[in-house]
Protein backbone atom coordinates (compact mmCIF):
# COMPACT_ATOMS: atom_id res chain seq x y z
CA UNK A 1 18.92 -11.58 -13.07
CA UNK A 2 16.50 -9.16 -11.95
CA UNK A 3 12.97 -9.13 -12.73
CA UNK A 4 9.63 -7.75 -11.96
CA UNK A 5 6.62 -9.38 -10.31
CA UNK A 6 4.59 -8.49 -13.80
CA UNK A 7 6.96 -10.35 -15.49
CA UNK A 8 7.34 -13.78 -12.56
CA UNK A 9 5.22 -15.70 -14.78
CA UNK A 10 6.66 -15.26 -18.02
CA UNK A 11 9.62 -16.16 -16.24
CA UNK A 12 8.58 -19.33 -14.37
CA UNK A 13 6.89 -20.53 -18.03
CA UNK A 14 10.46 -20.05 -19.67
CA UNK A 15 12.57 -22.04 -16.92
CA UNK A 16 12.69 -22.73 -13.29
CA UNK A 17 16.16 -21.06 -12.11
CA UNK A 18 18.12 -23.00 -9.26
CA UNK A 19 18.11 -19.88 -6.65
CA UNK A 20 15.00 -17.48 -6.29
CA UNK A 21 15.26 -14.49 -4.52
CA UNK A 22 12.12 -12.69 -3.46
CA UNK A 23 12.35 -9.77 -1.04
CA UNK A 24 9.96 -6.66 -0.03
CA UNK A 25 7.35 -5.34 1.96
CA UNK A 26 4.47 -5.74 0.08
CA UNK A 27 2.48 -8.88 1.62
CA UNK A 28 0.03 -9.38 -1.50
CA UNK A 29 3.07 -9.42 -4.33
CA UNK A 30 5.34 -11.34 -1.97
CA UNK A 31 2.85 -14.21 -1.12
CA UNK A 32 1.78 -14.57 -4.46
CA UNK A 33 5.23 -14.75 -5.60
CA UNK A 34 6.11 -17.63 -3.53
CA UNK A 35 2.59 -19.62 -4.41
CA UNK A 36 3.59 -19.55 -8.27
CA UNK A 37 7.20 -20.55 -7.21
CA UNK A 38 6.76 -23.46 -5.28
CA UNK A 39 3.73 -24.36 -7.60
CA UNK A 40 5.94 -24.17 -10.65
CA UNK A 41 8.53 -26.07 -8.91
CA UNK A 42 5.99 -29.06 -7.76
CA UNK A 43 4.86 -29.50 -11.45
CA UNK A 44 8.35 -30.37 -12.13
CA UNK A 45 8.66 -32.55 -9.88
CA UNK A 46 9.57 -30.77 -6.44
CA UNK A 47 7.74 -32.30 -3.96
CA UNK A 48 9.80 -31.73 -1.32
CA UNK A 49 9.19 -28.34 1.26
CA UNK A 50 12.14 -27.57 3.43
CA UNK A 51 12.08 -24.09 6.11
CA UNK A 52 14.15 -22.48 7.73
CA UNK A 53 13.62 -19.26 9.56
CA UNK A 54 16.92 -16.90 9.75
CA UNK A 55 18.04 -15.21 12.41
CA UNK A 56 21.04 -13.86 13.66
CA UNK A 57 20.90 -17.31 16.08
CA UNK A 58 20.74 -19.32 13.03
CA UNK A 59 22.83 -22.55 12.59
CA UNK A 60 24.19 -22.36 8.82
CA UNK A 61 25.82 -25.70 9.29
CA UNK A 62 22.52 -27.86 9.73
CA UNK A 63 21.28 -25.84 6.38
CA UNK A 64 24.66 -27.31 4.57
CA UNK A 65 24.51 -30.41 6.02
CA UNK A 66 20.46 -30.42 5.08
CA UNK A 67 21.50 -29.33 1.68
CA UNK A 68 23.84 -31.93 1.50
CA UNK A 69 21.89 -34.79 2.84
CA UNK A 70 19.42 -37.43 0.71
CA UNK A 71 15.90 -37.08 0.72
CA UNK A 72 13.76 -40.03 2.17
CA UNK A 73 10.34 -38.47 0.27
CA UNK A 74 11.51 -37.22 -3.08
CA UNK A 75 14.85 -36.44 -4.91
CA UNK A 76 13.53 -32.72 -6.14
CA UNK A 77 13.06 -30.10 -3.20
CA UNK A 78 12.39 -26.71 -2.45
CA UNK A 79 14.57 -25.07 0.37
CA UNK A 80 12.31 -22.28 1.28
CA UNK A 81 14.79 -19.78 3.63
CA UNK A 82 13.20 -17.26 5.05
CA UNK A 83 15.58 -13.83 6.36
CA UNK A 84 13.81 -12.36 9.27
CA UNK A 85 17.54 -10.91 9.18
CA UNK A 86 19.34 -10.04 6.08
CA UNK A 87 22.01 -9.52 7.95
CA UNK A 88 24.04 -12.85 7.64
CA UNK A 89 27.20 -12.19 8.87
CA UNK A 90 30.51 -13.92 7.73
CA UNK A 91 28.92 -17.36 8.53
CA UNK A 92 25.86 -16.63 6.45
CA UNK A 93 27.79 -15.04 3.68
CA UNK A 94 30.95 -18.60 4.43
CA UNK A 95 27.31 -21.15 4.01
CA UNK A 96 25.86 -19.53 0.83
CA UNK A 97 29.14 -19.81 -0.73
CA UNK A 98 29.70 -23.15 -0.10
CA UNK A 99 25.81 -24.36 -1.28
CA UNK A 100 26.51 -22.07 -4.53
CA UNK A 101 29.73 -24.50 -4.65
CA UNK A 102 27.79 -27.15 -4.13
CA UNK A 103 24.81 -26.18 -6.80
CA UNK A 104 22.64 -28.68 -8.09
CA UNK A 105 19.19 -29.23 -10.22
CA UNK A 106 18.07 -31.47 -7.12
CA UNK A 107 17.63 -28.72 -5.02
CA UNK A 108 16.19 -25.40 -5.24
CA UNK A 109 17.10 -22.37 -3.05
CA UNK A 110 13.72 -19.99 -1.87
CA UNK A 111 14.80 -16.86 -0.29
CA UNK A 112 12.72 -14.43 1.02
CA UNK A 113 12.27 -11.46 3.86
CA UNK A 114 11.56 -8.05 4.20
CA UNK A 115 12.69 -4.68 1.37
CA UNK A 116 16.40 -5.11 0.92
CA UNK A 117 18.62 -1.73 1.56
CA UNK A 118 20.95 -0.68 -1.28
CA UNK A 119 23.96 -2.17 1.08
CA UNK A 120 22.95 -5.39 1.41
CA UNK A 121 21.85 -6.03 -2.04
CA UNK A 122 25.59 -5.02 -3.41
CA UNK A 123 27.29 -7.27 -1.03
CA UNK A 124 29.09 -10.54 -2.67
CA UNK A 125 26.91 -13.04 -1.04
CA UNK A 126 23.93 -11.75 -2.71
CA UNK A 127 24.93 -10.79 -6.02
CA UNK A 128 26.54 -14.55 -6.20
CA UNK A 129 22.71 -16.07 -5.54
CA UNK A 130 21.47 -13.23 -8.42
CA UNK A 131 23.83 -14.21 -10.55
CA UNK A 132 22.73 -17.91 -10.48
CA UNK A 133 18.97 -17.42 -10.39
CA UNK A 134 16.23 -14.44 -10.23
CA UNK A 135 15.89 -11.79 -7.86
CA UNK A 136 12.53 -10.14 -7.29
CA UNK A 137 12.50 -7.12 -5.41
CA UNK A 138 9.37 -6.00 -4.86
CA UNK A 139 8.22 -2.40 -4.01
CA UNK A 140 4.06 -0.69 -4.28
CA UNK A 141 2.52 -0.02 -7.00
CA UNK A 142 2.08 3.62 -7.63
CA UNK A 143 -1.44 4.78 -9.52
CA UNK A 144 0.00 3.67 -12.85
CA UNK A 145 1.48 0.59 -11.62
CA UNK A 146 -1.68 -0.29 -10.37
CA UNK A 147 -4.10 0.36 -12.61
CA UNK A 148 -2.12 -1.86 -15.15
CA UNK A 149 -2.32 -4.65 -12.14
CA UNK A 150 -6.24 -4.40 -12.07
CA UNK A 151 -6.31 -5.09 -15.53
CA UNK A 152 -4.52 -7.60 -15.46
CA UNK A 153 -6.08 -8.93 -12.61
CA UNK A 154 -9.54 -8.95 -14.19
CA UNK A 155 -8.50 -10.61 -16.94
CA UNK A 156 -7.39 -13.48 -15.00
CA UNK A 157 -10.82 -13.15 -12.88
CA UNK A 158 -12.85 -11.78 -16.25
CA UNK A 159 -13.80 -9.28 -14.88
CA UNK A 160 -15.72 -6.81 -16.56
CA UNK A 161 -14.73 -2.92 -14.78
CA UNK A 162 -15.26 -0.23 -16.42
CA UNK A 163 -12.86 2.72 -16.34
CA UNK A 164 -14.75 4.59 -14.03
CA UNK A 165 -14.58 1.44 -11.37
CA UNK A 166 -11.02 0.72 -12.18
CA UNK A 167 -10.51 4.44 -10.72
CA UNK A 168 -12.91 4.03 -7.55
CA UNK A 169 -10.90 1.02 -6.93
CA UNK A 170 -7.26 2.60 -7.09
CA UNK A 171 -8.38 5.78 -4.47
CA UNK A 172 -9.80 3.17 -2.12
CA UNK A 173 -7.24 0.84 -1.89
CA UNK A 174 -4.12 2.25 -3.12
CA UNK A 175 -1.61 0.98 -0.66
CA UNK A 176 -3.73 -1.67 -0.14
CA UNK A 177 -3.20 -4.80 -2.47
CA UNK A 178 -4.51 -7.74 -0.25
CA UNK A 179 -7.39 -5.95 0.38
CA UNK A 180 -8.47 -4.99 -3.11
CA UNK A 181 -7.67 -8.66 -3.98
CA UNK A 182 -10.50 -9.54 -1.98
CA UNK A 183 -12.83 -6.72 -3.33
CA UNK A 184 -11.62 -8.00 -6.74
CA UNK A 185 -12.85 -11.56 -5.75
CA UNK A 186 -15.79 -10.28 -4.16
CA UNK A 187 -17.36 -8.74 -7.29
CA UNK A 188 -16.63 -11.66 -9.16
CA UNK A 189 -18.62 -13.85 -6.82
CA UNK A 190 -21.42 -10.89 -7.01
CA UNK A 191 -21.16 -9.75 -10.77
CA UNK A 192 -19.50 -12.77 -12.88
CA UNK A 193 -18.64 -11.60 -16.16
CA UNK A 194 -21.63 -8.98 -16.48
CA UNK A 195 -20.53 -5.43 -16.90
CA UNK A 196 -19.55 -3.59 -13.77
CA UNK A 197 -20.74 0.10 -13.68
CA UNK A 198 -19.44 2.69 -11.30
CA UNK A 199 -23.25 2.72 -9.98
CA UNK A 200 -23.44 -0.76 -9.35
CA UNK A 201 -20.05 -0.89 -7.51
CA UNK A 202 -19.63 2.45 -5.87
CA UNK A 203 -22.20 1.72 -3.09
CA UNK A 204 -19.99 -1.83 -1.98
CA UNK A 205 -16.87 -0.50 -2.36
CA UNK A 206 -16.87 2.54 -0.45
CA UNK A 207 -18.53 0.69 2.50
CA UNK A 208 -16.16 -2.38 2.69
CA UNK A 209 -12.68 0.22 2.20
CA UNK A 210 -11.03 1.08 4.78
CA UNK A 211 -10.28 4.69 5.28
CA UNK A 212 -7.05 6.43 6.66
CA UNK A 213 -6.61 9.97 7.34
CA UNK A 214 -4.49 10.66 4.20
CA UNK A 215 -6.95 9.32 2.02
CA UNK A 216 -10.08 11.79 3.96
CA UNK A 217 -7.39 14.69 3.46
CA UNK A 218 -7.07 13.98 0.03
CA UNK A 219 -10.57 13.62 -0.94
CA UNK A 220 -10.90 17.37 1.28
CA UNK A 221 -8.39 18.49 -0.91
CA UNK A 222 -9.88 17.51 -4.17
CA UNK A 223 -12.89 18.87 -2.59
CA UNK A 224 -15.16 15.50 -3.28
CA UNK A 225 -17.27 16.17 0.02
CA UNK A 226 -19.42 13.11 -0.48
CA UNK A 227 -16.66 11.27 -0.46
CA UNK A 228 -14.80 12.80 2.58
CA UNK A 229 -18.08 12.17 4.58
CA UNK A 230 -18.53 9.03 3.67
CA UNK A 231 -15.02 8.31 4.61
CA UNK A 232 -15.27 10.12 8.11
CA UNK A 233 -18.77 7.69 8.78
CA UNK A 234 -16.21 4.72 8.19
CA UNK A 235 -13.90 5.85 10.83
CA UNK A 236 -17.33 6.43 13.16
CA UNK A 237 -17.91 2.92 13.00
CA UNK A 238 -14.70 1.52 13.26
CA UNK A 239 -13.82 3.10 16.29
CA UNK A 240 -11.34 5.55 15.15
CA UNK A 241 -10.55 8.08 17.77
CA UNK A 242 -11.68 11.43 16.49
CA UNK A 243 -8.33 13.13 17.95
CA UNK A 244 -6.63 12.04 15.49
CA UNK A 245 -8.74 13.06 12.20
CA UNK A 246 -9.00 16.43 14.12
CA UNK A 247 -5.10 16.59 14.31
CA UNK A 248 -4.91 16.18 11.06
CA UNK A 249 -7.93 18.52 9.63
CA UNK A 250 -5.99 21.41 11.69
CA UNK A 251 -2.73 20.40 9.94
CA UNK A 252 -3.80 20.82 6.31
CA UNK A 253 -6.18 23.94 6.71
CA UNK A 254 -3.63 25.73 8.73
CA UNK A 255 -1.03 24.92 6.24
CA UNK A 256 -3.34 25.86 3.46
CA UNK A 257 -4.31 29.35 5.30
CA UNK A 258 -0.35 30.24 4.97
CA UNK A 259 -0.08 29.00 1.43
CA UNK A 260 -2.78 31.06 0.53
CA UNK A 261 -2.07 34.29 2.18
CA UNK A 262 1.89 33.64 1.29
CA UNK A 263 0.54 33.47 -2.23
CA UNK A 264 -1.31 36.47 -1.96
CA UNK A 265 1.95 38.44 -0.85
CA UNK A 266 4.16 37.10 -3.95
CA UNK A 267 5.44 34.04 -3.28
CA UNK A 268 5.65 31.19 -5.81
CA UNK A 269 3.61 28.15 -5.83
CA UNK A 270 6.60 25.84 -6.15
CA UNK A 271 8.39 27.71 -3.58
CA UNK A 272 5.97 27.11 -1.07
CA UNK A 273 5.73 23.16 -2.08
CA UNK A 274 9.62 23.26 -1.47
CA UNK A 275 9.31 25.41 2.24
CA UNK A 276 6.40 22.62 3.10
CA UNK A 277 7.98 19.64 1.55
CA UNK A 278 4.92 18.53 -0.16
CA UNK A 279 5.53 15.46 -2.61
CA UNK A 280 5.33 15.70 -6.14
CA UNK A 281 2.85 13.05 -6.09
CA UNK A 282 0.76 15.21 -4.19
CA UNK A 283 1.63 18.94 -5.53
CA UNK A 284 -1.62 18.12 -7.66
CA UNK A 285 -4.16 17.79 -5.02
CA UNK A 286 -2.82 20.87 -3.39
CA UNK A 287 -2.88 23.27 -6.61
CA UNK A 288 -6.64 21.97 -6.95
CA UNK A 289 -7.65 23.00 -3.15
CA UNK A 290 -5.51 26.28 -3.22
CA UNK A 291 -7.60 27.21 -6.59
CA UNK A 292 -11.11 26.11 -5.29
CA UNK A 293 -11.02 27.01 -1.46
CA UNK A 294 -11.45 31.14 -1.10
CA UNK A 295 -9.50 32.70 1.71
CA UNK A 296 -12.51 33.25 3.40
CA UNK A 297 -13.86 29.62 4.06
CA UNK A 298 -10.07 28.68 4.96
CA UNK A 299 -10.43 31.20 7.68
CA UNK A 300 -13.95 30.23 8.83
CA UNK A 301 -12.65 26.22 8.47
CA UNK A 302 -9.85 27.04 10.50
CA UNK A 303 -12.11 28.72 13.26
CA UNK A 304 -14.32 25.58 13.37
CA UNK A 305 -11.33 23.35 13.55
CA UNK A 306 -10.55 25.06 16.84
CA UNK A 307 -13.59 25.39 17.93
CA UNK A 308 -14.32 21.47 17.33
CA UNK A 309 -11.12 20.41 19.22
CA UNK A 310 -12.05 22.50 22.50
CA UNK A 311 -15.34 20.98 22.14
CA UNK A 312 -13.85 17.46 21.61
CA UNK A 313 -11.80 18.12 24.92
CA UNK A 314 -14.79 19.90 27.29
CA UNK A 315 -17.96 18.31 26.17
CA UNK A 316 -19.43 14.42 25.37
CA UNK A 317 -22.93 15.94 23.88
CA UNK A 318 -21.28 16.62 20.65
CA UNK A 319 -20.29 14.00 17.99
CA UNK A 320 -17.16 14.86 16.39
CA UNK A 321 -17.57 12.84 13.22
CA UNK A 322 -20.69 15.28 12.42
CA UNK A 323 -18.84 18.19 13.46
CA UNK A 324 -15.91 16.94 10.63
CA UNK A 325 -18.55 16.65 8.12
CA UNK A 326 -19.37 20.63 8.60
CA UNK A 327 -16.01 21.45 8.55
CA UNK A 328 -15.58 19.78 5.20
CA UNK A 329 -18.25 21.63 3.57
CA UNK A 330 -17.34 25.01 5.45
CA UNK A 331 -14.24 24.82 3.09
CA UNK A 332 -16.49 24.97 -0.04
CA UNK A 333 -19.64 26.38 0.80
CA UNK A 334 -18.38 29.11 3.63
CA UNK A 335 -21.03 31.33 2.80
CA UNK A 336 -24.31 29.14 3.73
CA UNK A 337 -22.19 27.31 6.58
CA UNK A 338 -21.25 30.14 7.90
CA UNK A 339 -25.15 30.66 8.98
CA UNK A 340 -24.77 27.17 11.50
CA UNK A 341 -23.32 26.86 14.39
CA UNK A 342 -21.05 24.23 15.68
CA UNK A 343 -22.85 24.18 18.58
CA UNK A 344 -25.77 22.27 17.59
CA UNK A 345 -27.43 21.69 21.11
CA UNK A 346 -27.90 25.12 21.37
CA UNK A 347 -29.56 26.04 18.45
């Protein structure tokens, strides 16, 4: 049976299955999957932790002969198997098929590792341990997903966001889930069950998120300058080498200098999203900048990008992270920036 991690403990409250199967990527979902497990499985009586690591070194025997042997501590135990491979082999795939055979209330099976591929979760081993127990695969939460998973979330914490925070939260730490766990925690420690307002939380959140480059690109996209600057700041004070955000800044303005001026000459806006693979996820952001920027400030943007990176290169009296900054308000307010030079030492 396959399930959700929304739905674990709904599952868990219904009835503790004999083989649990809990694979993915995401460190947040997977560890909190395996706490309500084995906590489920100790207030019935499993006191027992047995685990083994699997690699393709592993001994399947000694698990059989584990499996098969009597406790000294407790009758009920957890065998918690961890796949660093999922690739088993015939003697992986000969050992589950004899502990399936084998089966028993007495004992139950925890596997885990990383995100399955298609391939591995159709072969016979593994749909014989779904078949006896759950299988949770578990993947990120896109905006929807987790916007439901902050609610529910701060009902568990009562927490009282308000819609505005619940959205700060998802563009900070989308991708992110351990982290906003701890912000989550955090403003319960600071707020209790008072009402959280996006001026009371804005200010902590944006300092304690961390910042990547795709999340400054989007906010320069969506053209939320504060936001981008505040980002870029961030990155100052991390340690983030500035290469890198100027790689990036060059990437996206270029690319939106030949949307635009392919636009301008005919061609179709879902064309272009096809020539420059952009995701559908993120056609949005791009409609928004190609509406908002005028060809002008792309072109003036673009200049400063170049201009920055041969500074970046040639000279240490500049600091880049400023620099950024202009560039991101070049691309909406071209016509006063424009009037500054990059150069500030020289003005």
């Amino acid at each position: 049976m396959r399930i959700y991690h929304n739905k674990l403990q709904a599952q868990l409250n219904q009835a503790l299955k004999p083989v649990w199967l809990v694979f993915g990527d995401e460190p947040w979902q997977k560890n909190d999957s395996l706490a309500r497990i084995k906590a489920a499985a100790e207030q019935q009586g499993y006191l027992e932790t047995l685990r083994f690591s699997v690699d393709d070194k592993f001994d399947w025997q000694s698990l059989q002969q584990e499996y098969q042997a009597l406790s000294l501590f407790s009758s009920l135990r957890v065998f918690e198997i961890e796949l660093v491979t999922t690739k088993i082999g015939d003697s992986g795939s000969k050992a589950v098929s004899a502990l399936l055979e084998q089966l028993n209330n007495d004992v139950i099976l925890l596997f885990h590792g990383p995100k399955l591929e298609a391939a591995t979760s159709n072969k016979k081993w593994f749909k014989s341990l779904e078949q006896q127990g759950i299988y949770l695969p578990l993947y990120e939460p896109d905006a929807k997903g987790l916007s439901i998973w902050i609610q529910q979330q701060a009902r568990t914490l009562n927490l009282n966001l308000s819609h505005e925070v619940q959205t700060l939260l998802i563009e900070l730490f989308e991708g992110n889930l351990p982290a906003l766990s701890q912000e989550l925690e955090k403003l319960v420690i600071l707020f209790g069950g008072q009402n959280i307002t996006l001026e009371a939380a804005e200010p902590l959140l944006v300092k304690q998120a961390k910042f990547n480059p795709f999340q400054i690109i989007d906010a320069l996209l969506t053209g939320q300058c504060d936001k981008c600057i505040a980002m870029l700041d961030q990155q100052q004070q991390q340690g983030v080498a500035a290469g890198q955000i100027i790689w990036f800044f060059h990437k996206e303005i270029s690319q939106l200098l030949a949307m635009t001026e392919a636009l301008q000459q005919g061609e179709t806006i879902n064309a272009l999203f096809k020539q420059y693979r952009i995701w559908d996820k993120r056609k949005p952001l791009y409609q928004q900048a190609l509406k908002n920027i005028p060809p002008a400030n792309l072109k003036l943007a673009s200049a400063r990008v170049a201009q920055l990176d041969l500074l970046s290169k040639t000279s240490s009296d500049f600091n880049p992270f400023v620099l950024l900054a202009d560039i991101c308000v070049t691309l909406y307010h071209g016509q006063i920036m424009k009037n500054f030079s990059l150069d500030y030492e020289n003005l």
